[in-house]
Protein backbone atom coordinates (compact mmCIF):
# COMPACT_ATOMS: atom_id res chain seq x y z
CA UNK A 1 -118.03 -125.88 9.01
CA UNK A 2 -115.64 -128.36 10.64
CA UNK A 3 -114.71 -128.25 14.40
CA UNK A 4 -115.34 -129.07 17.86
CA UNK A 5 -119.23 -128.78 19.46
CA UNK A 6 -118.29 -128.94 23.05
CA UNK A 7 -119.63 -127.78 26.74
CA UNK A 8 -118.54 -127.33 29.90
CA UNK A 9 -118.68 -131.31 30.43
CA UNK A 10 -116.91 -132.05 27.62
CA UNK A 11 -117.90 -133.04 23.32
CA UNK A 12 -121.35 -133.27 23.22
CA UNK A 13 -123.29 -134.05 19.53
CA UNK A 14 -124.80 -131.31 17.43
CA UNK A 15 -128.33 -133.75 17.94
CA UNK A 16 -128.31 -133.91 21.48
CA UNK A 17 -127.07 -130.24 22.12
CA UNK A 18 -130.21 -129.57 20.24
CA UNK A 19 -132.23 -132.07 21.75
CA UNK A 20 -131.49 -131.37 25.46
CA UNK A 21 -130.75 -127.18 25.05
CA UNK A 22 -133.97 -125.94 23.51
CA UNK A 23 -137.54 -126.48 23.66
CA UNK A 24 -138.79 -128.75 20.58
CA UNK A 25 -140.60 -126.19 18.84
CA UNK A 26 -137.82 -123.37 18.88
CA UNK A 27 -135.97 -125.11 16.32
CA UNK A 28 -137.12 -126.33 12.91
CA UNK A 29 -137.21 -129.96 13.43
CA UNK A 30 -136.27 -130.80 9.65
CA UNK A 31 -133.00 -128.50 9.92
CA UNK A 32 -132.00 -130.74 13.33
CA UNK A 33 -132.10 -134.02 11.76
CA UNK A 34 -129.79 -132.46 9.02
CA UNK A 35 -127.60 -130.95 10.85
CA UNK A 36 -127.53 -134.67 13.15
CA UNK A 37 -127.14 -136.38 9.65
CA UNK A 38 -123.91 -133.88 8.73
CA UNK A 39 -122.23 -134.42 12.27
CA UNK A 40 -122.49 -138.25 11.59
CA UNK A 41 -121.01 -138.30 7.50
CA UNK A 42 -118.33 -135.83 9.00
CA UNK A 43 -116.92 -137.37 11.52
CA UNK A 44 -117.18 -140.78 9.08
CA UNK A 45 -115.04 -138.93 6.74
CA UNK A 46 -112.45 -137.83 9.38
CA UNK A 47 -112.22 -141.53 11.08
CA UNK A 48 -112.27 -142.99 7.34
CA UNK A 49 -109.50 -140.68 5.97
CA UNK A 50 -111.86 -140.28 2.92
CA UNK A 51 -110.73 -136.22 3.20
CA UNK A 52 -107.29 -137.63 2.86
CA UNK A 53 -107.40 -139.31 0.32
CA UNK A 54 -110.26 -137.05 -1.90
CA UNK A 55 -107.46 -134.35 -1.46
CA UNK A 56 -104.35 -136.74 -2.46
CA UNK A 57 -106.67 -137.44 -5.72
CA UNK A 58 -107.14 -133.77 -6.42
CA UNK A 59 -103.82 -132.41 -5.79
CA UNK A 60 -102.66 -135.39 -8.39
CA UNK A 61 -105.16 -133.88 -11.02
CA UNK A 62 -104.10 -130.39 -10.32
CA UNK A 63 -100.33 -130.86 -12.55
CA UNK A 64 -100.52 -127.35 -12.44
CA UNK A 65 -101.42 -126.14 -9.22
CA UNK A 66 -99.91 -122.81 -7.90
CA UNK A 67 -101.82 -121.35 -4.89
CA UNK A 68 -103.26 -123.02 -1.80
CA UNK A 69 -105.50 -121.41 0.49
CA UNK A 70 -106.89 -122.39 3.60
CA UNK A 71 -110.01 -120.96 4.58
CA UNK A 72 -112.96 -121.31 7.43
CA UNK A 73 -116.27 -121.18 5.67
CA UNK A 74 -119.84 -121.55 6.71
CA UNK A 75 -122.96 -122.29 4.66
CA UNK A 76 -126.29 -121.58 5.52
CA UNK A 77 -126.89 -124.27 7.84
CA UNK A 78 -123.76 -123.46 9.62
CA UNK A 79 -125.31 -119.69 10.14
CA UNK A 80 -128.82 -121.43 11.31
CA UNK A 81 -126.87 -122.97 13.69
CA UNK A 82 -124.89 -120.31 14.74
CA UNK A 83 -127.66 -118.24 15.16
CA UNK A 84 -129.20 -120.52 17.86
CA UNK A 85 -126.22 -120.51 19.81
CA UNK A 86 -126.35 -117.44 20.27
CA UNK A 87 -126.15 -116.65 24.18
CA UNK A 88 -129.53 -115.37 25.29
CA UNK A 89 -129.21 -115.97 29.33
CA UNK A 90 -130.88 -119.64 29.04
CA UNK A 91 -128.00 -120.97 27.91
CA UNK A 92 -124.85 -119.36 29.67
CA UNK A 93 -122.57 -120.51 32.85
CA UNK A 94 -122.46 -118.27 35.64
CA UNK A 95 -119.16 -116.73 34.23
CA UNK A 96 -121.78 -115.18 31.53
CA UNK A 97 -119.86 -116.75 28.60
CA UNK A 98 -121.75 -119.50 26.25
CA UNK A 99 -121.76 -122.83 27.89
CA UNK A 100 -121.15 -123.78 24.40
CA UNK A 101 -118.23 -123.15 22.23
CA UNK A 102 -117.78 -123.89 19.13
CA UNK A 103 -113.66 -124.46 18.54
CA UNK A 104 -111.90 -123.25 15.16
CA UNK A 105 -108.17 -124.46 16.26
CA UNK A 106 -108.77 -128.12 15.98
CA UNK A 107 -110.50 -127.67 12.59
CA UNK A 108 -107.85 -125.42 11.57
CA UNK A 109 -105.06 -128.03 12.15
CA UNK A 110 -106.48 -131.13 10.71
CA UNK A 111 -107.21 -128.89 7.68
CA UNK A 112 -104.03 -127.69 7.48
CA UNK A 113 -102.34 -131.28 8.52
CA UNK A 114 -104.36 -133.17 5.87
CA UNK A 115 -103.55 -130.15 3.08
CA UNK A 116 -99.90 -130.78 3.75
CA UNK A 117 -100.10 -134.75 4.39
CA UNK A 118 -102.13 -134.44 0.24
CA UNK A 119 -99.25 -131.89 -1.15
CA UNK A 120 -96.29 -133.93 0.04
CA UNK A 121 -97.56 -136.94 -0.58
CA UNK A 122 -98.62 -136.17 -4.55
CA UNK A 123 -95.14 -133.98 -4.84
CA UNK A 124 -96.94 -130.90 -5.75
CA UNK A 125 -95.47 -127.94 -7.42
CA UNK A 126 -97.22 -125.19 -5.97
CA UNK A 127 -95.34 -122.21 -4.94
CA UNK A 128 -97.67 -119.79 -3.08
CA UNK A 129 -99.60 -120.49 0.34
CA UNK A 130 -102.08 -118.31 1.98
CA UNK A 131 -103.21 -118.35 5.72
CA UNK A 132 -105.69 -115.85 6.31
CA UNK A 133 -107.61 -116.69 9.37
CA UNK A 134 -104.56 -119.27 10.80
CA UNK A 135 -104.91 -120.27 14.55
CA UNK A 136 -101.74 -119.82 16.63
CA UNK A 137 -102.74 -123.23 19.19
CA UNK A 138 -103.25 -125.34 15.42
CA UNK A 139 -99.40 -124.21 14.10
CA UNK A 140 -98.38 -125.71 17.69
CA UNK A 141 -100.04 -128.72 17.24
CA UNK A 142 -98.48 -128.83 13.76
CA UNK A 143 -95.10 -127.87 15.74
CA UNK A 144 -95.25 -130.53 17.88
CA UNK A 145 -96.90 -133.22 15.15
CA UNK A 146 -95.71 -132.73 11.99
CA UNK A 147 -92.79 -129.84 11.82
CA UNK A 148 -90.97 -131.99 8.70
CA UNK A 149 -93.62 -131.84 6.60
CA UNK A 150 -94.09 -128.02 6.94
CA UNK A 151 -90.20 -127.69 5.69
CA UNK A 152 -90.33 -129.40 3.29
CA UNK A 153 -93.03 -127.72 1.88
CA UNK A 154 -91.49 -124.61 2.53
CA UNK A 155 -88.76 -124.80 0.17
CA UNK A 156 -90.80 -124.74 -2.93
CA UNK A 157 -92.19 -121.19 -1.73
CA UNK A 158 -91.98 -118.08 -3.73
CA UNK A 159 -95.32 -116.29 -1.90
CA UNK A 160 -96.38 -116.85 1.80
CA UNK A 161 -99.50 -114.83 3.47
CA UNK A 162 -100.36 -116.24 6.94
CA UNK A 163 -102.37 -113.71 9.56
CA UNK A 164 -103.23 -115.33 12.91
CA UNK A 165 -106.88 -114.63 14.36
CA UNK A 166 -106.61 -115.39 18.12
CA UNK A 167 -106.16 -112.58 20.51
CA UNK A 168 -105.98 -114.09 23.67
CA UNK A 169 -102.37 -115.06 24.94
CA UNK A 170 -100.98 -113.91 21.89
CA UNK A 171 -97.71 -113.21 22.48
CA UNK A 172 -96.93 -116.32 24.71
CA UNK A 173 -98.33 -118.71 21.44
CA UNK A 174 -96.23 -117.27 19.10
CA UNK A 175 -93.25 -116.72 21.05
CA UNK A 176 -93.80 -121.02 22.08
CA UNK A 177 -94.01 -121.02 17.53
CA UNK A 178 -90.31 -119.23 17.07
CA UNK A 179 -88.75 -122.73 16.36
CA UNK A 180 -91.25 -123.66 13.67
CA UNK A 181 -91.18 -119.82 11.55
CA UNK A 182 -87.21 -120.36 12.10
CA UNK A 183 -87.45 -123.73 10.74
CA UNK A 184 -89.90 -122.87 8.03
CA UNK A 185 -88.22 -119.29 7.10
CA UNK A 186 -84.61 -121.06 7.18
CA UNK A 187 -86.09 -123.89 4.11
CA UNK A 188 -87.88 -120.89 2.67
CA UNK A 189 -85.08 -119.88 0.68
CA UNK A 190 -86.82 -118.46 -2.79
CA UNK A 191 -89.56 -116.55 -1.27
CA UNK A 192 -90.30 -113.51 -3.31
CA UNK A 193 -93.05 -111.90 -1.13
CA UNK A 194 -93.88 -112.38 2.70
CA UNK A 195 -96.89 -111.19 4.56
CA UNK A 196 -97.29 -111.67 8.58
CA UNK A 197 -100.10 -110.37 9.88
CA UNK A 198 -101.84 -110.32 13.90
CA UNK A 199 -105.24 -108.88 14.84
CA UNK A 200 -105.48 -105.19 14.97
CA UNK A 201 -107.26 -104.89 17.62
CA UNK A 202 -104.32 -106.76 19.91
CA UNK A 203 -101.38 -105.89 17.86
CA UNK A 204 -98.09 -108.41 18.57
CA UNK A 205 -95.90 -107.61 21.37
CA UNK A 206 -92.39 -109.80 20.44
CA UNK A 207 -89.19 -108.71 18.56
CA UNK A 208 -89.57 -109.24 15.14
CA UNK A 209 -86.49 -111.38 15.30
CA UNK A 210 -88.42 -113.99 17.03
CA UNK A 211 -90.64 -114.27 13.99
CA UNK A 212 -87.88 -113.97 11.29
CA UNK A 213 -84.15 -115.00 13.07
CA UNK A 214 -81.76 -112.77 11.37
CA UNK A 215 -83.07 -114.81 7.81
CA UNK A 216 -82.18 -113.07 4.35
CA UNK A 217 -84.41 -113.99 1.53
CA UNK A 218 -81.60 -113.06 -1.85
CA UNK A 219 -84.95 -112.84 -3.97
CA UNK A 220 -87.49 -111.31 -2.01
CA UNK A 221 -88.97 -108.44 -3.33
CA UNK A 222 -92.68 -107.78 -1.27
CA UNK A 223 -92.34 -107.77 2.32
CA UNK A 224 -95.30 -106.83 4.65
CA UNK A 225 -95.76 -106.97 8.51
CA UNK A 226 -99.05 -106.80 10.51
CA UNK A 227 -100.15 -105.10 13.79
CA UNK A 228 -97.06 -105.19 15.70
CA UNK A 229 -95.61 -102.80 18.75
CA UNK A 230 -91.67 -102.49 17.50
CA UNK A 231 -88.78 -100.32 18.06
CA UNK A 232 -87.33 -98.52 14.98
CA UNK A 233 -84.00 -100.34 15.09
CA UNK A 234 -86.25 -103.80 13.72
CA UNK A 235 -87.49 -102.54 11.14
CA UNK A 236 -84.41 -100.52 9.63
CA UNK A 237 -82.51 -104.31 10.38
CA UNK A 238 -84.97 -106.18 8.34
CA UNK A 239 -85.04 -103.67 5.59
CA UNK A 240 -81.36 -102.98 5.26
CA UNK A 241 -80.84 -106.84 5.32
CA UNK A 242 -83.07 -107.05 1.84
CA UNK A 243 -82.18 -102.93 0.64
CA UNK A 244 -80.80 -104.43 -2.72
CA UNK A 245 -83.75 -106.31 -3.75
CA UNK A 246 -86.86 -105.41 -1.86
CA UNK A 247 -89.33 -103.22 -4.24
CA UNK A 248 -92.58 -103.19 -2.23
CA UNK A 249 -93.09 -102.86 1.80
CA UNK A 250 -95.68 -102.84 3.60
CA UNK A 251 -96.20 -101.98 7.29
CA UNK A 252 -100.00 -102.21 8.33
CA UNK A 253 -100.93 -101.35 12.01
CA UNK A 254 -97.38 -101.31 13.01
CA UNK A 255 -97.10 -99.32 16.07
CA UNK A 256 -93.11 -97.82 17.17
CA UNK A 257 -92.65 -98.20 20.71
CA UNK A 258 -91.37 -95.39 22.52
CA UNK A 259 -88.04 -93.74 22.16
CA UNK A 260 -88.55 -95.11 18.77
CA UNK A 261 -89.54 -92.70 16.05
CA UNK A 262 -90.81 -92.68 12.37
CA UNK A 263 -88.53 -90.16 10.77
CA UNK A 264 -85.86 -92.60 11.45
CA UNK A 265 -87.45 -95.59 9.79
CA UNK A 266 -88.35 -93.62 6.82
CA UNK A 267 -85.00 -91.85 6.43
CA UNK A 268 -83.75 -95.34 5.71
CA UNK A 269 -86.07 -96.54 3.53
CA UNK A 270 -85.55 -93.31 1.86
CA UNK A 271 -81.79 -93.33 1.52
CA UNK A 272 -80.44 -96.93 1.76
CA UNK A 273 -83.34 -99.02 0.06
CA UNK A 274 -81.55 -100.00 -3.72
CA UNK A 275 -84.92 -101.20 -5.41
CA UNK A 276 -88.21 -99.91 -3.61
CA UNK A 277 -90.86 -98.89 -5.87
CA UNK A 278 -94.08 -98.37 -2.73
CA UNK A 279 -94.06 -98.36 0.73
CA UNK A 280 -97.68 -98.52 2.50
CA UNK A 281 -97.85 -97.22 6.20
CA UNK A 282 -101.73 -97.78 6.71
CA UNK A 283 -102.70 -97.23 10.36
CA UNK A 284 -99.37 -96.70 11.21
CA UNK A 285 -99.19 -95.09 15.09
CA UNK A 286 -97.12 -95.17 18.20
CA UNK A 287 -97.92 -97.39 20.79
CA UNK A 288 -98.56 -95.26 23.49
CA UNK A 289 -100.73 -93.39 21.39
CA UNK A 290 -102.91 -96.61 20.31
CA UNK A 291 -103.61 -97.69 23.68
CA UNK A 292 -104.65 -94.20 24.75
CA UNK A 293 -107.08 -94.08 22.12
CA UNK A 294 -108.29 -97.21 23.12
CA UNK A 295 -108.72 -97.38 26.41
CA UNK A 296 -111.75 -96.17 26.90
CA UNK A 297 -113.36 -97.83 24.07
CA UNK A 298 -115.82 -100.88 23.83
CA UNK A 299 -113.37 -103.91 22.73
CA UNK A 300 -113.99 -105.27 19.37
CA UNK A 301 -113.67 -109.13 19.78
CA UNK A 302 -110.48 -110.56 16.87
CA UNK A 303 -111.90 -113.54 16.11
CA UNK A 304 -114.00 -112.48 13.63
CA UNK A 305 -115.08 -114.27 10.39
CA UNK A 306 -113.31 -113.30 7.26
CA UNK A 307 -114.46 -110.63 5.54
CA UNK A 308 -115.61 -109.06 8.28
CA UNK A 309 -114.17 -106.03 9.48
CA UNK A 310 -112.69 -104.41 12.48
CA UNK A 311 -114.35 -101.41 12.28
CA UNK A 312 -117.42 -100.09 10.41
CA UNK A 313 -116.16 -99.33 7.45
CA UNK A 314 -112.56 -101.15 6.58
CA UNK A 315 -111.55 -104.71 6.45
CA UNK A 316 -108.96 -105.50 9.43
CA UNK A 317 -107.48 -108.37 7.12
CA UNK A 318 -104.99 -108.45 4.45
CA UNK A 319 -105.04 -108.52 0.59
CA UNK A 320 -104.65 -112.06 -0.15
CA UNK A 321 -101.67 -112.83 -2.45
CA UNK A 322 -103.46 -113.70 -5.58
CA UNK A 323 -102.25 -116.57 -8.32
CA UNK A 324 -99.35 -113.61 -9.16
CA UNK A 325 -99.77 -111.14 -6.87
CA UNK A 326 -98.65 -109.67 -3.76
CA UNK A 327 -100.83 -106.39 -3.47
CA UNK A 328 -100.43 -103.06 -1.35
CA UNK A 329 -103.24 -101.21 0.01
CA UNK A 330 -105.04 -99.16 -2.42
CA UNK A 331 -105.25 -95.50 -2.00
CA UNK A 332 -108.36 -94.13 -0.45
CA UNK A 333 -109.31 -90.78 1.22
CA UNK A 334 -109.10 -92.01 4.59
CA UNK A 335 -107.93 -94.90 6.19
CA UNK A 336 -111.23 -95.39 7.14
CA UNK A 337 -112.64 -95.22 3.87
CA UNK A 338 -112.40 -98.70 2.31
CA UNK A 339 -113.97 -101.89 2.78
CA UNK A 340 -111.92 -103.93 0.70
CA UNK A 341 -108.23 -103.65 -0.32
CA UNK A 342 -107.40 -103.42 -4.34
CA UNK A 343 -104.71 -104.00 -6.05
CA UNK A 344 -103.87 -101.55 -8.99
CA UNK A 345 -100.04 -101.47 -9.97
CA UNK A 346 -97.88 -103.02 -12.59
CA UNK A 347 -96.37 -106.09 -13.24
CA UNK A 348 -92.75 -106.42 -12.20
CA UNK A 349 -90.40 -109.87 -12.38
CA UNK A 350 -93.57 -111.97 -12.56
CA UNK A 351 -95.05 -110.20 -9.18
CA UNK A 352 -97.83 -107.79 -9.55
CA UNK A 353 -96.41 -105.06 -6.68
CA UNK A 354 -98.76 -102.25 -6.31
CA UNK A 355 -98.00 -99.39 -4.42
CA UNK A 356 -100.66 -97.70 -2.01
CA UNK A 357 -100.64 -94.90 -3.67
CA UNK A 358 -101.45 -95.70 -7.32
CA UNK A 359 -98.92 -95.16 -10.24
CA UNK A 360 -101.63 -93.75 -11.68
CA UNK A 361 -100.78 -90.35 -9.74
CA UNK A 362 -98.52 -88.00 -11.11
CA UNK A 363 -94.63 -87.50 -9.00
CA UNK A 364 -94.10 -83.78 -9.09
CA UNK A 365 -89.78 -83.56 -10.46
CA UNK A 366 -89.63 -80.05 -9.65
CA UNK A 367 -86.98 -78.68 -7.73
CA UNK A 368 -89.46 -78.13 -4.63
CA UNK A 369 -89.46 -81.71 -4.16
CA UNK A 370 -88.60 -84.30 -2.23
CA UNK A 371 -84.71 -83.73 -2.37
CA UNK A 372 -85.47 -80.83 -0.62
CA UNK A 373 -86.91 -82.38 2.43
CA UNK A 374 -84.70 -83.97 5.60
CA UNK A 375 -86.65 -86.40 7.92
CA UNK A 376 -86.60 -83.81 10.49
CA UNK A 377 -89.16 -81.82 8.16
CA UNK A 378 -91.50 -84.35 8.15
CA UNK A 379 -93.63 -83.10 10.86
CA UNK A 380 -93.04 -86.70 13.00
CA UNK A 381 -94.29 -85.67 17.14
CA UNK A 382 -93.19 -89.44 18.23
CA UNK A 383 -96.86 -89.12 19.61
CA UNK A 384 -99.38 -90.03 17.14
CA UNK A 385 -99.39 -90.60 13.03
CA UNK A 386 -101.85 -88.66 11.10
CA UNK A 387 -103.60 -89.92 8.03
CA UNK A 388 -102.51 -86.85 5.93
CA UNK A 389 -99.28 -87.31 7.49
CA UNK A 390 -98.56 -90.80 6.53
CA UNK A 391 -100.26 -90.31 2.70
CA UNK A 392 -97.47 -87.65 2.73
CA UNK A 393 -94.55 -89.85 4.17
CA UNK A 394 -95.64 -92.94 1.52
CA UNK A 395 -94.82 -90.50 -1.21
CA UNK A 396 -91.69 -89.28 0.57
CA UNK A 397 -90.09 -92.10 0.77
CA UNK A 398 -89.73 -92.88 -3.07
CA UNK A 399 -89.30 -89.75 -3.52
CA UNK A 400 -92.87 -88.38 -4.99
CA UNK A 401 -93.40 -85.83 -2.56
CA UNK A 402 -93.48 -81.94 -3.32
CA UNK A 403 -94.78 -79.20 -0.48
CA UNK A 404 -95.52 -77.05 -3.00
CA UNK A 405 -97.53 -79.25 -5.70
CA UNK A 406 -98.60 -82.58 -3.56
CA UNK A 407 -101.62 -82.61 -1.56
């Protein structure tokens, strides 16, 4: 686990934190010096440049390298340590939050620096990145540092997946980012499949043009947006900017603000869309709706490890884009349901696209079908979004729907 270890006063060690925090027999002595002996070879690494140049070694040796991931993980002594830091009273500030906090941003961007510093530096051909756990503050510092480098890498993209963790202030970091995603999107110019995702739990509150500018991708053909409050009108612009060539969409946690409605977003999809093979509206709501429901409800923190998940039962993240893949949500019997997201559908132009609900399922082609529905029969209240309701509307929209043999 690399990052910060810092109080209220400032850094302090992992040893002395120990040392000067707890009694002496309420942590295993052995485990102290090792975590005081990892401190010291990591930040003699990071002052060395030995990750710097390790990784420039690598990405030389890797002539065939496709995907790059960036990911936080802990080990067991990470979770030892975790565990004691745990607030128990003895330790707080008078606020009641941990006088300790252990920082992911600054780990986040020298990771993500030193990746990029090792990729442009060997001229690597790899094609597809994936963010999954990306910290808004550590893409400023990259804005501010290094917003070249990021460009440059861009243009070699066919896949991107980034999802940013951090709740608090959301809107106001990624607004401050629009100049590096137009700078990045703009160099971007063979991306075949895009995924942009935000916690759940505090969906995105911005224009999606602030994200994206007005860019056209001529080759992508996966697009997917995460836990965002939008009006109709931005999502009917996006798609009809990419109707002739977009096969796969996905709209996770997106939430229509009001005067917006859904029938209107799925009536183009429906009509105008040239290529699309799936469409997956998991979670889809209205905003008004979603903070309703929430309100009086105990708040579920966002900065969560990966692989955890946002509620009991389903993983709040999104499918990663694997070495040829950018997956929909599987089909389950609730949107509750699932704990993982699979990918099931067929390969098409070198991207695995797989629609939420599997192609497995039969279409009913009788003349009961879809043809035979308007968007005004599609039971949309501009209130809320059933899960029936938006199982039903998937299937509508590519025209797989029958009210007489679906269910």
């Amino acid at each position: 686990m690399m990052g910060e270890l810092t109080n209220t006063k400032g850094r302090l060690p992992v040893g002395e934190f120990i040392r000067s925090t707890r009694p002496a027999d309420s942590f295993d002595p052995l485990h102290a010096a090792s975590l005081r002996a990892r401190e010291k070879d990591q930040t003699k690494i990071l002052r060395s440049g030995e990750d710097v140049r390790i990784l420039k070694k690598a990405m030389t040796a890797f002539t065939s390298l496709q995907h790059v991931q960036i990911l936080r993980l802990t080990d067991e002594a990470d979770q030892r340590l975790l565990k004691l830091l745990e607030p128990d009273g003895s330790d707080a500030a008078p606020s009641g939050q941990p006088v300790v906090d252990l920082r992911w941003s600054p780990a986040c961007y020298h990771a993500t620096k030193t990746v990029a510093e090792a990729l442009t530096s060997t001229q690597s051909s790899f094609n597809k990145f994936s963010g999954p756990m990306m910290s808004p503050q550590s893409m400023l510092a990259i804005q501010r540092n290094i917003p070249q480098t990021f460009s440059l890498l861009a243009s070699g993209l066919t896949c991107l997946e980034l999802h940013f963790e951090d709740g608090a202030d959301l809107n106001t970091r990624v607004q401050e980012l629009s100049g590096l995603f137009r700078a990045v999107f703009s160099a971007a110019k063979n991306l075949q499949a895009v995924h942009i995702g935000f916690p759940s739990r505090t969906p995105l509150d911005l224009n999606l043009e602030d994200i994206f500018h007005d860019i056209k991708w001529d080759k992508l053909r996966a697009f997917g947006i995460q836990a965002c409050r939008l009006e109709a009108r931005e999502i009917i612009w996006l798609a009809r900017r990419h109707s002739k060539t977009l096969r796969g969409l996905r709209l996770r946690d997106v939430l229509l603000k009001e005067d917006s409605m859904w029938k209107d977003v799925l009536q183009v999809l429906r009509t105008e869309m040239e290529q699309l093979d799936w469409v997956s509206l998991r979670r889809i709501d209205y905003s008004n709706h979603f903070d309703d429901s929430w309100e009086d409800s105990m708040e579920v923190p966002d900065d969560i490890a990966f692989g955890s998940s946002d509620s009991d039962e389903e993983d709040d993240f999104p499918a990663h884009l694997s070495d040829a893949d950018f997956g929909a949500d599987s089909d389950d019997d609730s949107d509750e349901s699932s704990d993982a997201d699979t990918d099931h559908g067929p390969d098409a132009n070198e991207l695995a696209l797989s629609p939420d609900t599997p192609a497995s399922l039969p279409f009913c082609t009788c003349s009961n079908g879809s043809y035979a529905l308007s968007a005004d029969d599609l039971g949309d209240n501009g209130h809320c979004v059933t899960y029936p309701q938006r199982k039903m509307w998937e299937k509508w929209v590519i025209g797989g729907y029958c009210p007489e043999h679906s269910s």
